[in-house]
Protein backbone atom coordinates (compact mmCIF):
# COMPACT_ATOMS: atom_id res chain seq x y z
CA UNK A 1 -3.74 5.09 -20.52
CA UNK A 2 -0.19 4.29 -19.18
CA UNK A 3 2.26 2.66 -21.05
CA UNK A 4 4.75 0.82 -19.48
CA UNK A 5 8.12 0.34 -21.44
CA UNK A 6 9.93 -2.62 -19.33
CA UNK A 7 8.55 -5.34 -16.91
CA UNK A 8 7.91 -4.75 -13.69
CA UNK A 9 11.23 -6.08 -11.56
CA UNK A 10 10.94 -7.54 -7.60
CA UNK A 11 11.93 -5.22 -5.38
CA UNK A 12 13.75 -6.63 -2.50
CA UNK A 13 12.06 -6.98 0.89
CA UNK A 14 14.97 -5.25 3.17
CA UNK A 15 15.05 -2.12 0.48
CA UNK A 16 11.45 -1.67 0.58
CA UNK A 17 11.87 -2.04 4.98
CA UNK A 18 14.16 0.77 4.85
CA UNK A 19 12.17 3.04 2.56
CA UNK A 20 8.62 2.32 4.73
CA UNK A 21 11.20 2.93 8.01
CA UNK A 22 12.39 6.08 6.30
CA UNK A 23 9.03 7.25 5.77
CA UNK A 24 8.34 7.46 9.32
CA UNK A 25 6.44 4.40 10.12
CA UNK A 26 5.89 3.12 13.17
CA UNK A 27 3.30 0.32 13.08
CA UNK A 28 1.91 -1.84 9.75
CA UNK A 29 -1.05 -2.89 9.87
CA UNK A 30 -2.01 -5.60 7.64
CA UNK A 31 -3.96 -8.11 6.22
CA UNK A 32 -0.97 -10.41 4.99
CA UNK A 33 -1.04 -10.99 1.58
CA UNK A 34 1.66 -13.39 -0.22
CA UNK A 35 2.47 -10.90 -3.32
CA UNK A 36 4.88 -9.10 -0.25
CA UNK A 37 5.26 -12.42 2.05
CA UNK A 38 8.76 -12.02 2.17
CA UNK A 39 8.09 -8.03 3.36
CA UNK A 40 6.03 -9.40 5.96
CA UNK A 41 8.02 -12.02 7.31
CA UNK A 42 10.67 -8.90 7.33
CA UNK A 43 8.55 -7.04 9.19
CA UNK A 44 7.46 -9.99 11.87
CA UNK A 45 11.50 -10.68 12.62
CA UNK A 46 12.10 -7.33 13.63
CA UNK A 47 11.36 -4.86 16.39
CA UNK A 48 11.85 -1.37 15.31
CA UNK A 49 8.39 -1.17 13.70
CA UNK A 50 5.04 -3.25 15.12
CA UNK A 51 3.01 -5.47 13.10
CA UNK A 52 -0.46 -5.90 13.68
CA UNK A 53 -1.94 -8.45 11.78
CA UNK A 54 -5.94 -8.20 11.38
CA UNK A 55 -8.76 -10.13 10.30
CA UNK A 56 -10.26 -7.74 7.51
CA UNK A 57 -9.12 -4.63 5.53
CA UNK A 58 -12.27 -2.47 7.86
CA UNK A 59 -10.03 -3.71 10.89
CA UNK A 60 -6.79 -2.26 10.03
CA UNK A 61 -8.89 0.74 8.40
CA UNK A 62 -10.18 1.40 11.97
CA UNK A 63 -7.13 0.10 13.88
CA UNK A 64 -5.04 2.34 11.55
CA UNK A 65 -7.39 5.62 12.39
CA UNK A 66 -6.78 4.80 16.03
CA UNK A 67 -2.73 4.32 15.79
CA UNK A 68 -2.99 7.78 14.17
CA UNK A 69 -5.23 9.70 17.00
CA UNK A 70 -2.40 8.28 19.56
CA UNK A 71 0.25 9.89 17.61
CA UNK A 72 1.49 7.06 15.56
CA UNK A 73 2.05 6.72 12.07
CA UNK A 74 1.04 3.61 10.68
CA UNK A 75 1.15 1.79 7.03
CA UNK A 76 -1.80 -0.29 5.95
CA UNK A 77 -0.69 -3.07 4.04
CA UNK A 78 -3.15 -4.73 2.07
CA UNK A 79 -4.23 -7.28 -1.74
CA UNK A 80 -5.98 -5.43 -4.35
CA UNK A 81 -8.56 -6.80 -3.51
CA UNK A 82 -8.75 -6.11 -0.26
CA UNK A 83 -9.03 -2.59 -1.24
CA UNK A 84 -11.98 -3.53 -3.11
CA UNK A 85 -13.45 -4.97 0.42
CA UNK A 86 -12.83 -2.04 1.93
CA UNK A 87 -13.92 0.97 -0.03
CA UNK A 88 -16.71 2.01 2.63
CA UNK A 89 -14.16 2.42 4.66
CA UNK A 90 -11.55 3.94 2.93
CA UNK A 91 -14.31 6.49 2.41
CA UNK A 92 -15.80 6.69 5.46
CA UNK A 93 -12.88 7.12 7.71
CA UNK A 94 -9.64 7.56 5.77
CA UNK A 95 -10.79 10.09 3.51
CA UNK A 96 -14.13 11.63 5.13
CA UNK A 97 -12.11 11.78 8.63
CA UNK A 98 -9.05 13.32 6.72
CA UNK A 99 -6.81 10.46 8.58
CA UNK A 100 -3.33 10.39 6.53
CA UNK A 101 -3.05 7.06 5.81
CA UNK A 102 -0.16 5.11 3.63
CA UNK A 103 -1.83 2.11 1.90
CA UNK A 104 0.69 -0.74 0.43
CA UNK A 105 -1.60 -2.32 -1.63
CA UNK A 106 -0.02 -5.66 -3.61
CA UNK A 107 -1.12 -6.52 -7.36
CA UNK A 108 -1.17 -10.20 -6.93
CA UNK A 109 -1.54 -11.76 -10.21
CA UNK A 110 0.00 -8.91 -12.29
CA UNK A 111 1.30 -9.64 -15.45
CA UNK A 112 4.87 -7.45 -15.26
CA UNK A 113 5.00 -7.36 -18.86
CA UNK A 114 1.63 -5.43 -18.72
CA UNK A 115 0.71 -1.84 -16.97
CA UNK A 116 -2.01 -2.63 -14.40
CA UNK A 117 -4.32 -1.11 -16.40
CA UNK A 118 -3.72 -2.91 -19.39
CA UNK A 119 -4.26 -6.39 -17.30
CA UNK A 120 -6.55 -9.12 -18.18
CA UNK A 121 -7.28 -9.60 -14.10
CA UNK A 122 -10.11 -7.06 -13.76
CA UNK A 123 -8.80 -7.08 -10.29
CA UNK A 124 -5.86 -5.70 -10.95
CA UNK A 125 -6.99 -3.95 -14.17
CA UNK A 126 -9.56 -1.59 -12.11
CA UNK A 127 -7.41 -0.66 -8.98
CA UNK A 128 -5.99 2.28 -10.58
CA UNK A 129 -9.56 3.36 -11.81
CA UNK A 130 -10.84 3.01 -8.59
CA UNK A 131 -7.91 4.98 -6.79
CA UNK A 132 -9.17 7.61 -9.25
CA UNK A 133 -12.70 7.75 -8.47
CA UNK A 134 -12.20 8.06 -5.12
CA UNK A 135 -9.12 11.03 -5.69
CA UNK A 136 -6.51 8.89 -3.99
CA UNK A 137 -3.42 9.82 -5.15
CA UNK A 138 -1.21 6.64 -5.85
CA UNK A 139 2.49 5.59 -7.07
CA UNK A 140 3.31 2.64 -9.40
CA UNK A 141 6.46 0.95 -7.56
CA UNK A 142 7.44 -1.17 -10.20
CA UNK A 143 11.10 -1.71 -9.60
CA UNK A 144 14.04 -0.87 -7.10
CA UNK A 145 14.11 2.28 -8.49
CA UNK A 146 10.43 3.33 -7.34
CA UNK A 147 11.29 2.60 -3.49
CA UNK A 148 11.63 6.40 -2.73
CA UNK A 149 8.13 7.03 -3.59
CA UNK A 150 7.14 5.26 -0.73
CA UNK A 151 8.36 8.78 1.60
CA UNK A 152 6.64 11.05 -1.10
CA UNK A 153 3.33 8.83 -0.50
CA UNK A 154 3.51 9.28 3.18
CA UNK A 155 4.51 12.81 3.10
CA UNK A 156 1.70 13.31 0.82
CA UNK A 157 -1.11 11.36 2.79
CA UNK A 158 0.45 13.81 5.57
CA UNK A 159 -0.34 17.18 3.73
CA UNK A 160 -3.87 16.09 2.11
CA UNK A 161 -4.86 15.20 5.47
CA UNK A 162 -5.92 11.72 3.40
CA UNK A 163 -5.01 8.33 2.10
CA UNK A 164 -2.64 7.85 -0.46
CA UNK A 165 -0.90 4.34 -1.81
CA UNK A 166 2.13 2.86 -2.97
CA UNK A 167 1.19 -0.15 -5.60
CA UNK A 168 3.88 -2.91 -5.29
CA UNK A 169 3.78 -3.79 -8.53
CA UNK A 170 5.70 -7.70 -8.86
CA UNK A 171 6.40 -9.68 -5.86
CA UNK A 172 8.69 -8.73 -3.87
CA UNK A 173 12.15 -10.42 -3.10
């Protein structure tokens, strides 16, 4: 089990623009979720990256596959629990397709004094676990300092010819 030594620190919302424009990105697709609100309404002012806001996590599963088939690269941007909505999927097309897909997945709720798996949220407490089960390779972005895992993720999802995600791990700034 991971132990974390110091408390999971915001991460501001232009820093963590820069690193997902850095990666590559072209398009987010999301399902808003207010753990990175101020990301989002980051993303929504600006025009050198499209967001597409959708009703579900399937949608921007789907949408996501599509972007990449036209020659995009998109970031799905989505709650923990959203991933939990949207395992089928995940499974179905991200990995089963081999579609390289960078999730952003938000712990809302996290204690930052606790590692995620050490959490009383089950929510939050099981995304990790379930990451594993389903070989998804994942990074812990717990701090300003974590940002430039965000281009290893997406030039990992790019090699595996699969999904991989970048846990924001405390709201961001």
């Amino acid at each position: 089990m991971a132990q974390q030594t110091s408390h999971a620190q915001p991460i501001p919302a232009q820093m963590l623009y820069d690193a997902v424009l850095a990666a590559g990105v072209t398009d987010v697709v999301a399902v808003p979720d207010t753990h990175v609100r101020s990301l989002i309404a980051l993303m929504r002012s600006r025009d050198d990256m499209r967001f597409i806001q959708t009703a579900t996590e399937d949608e921007a599963i789907t949408l996501a596959a599509g972007l990449i088939v036209g020659g995009r690269t998109p970031l799905i941007q989505i709650q923990h629990a959203g991933l939990y909505a949207c395992i089928n999927h995940l499974r179905g097309v991200a990995i089963d397709g081999e579609f390289p897909m960078l999730f952003m997945i938000g712990l809302l709720n996290r204690d930052p004094s606790k590692a995620p798996r050490d959490h009383l949220d089950s929510m939050v407490r099981y995304t990790e676990p379930l990451l594993d089960v389903f070989d998804v390779p994942y990074y812990l972005l717990d701090g300003p300092e974590d940002v430039g895992q965000i281009e290893v993720a997406m030039r990992q999802a790019q090699e595996r010819r699969g999904p991989v995600a970048v846990l924001i791990g405390e709201q961001t700034a």
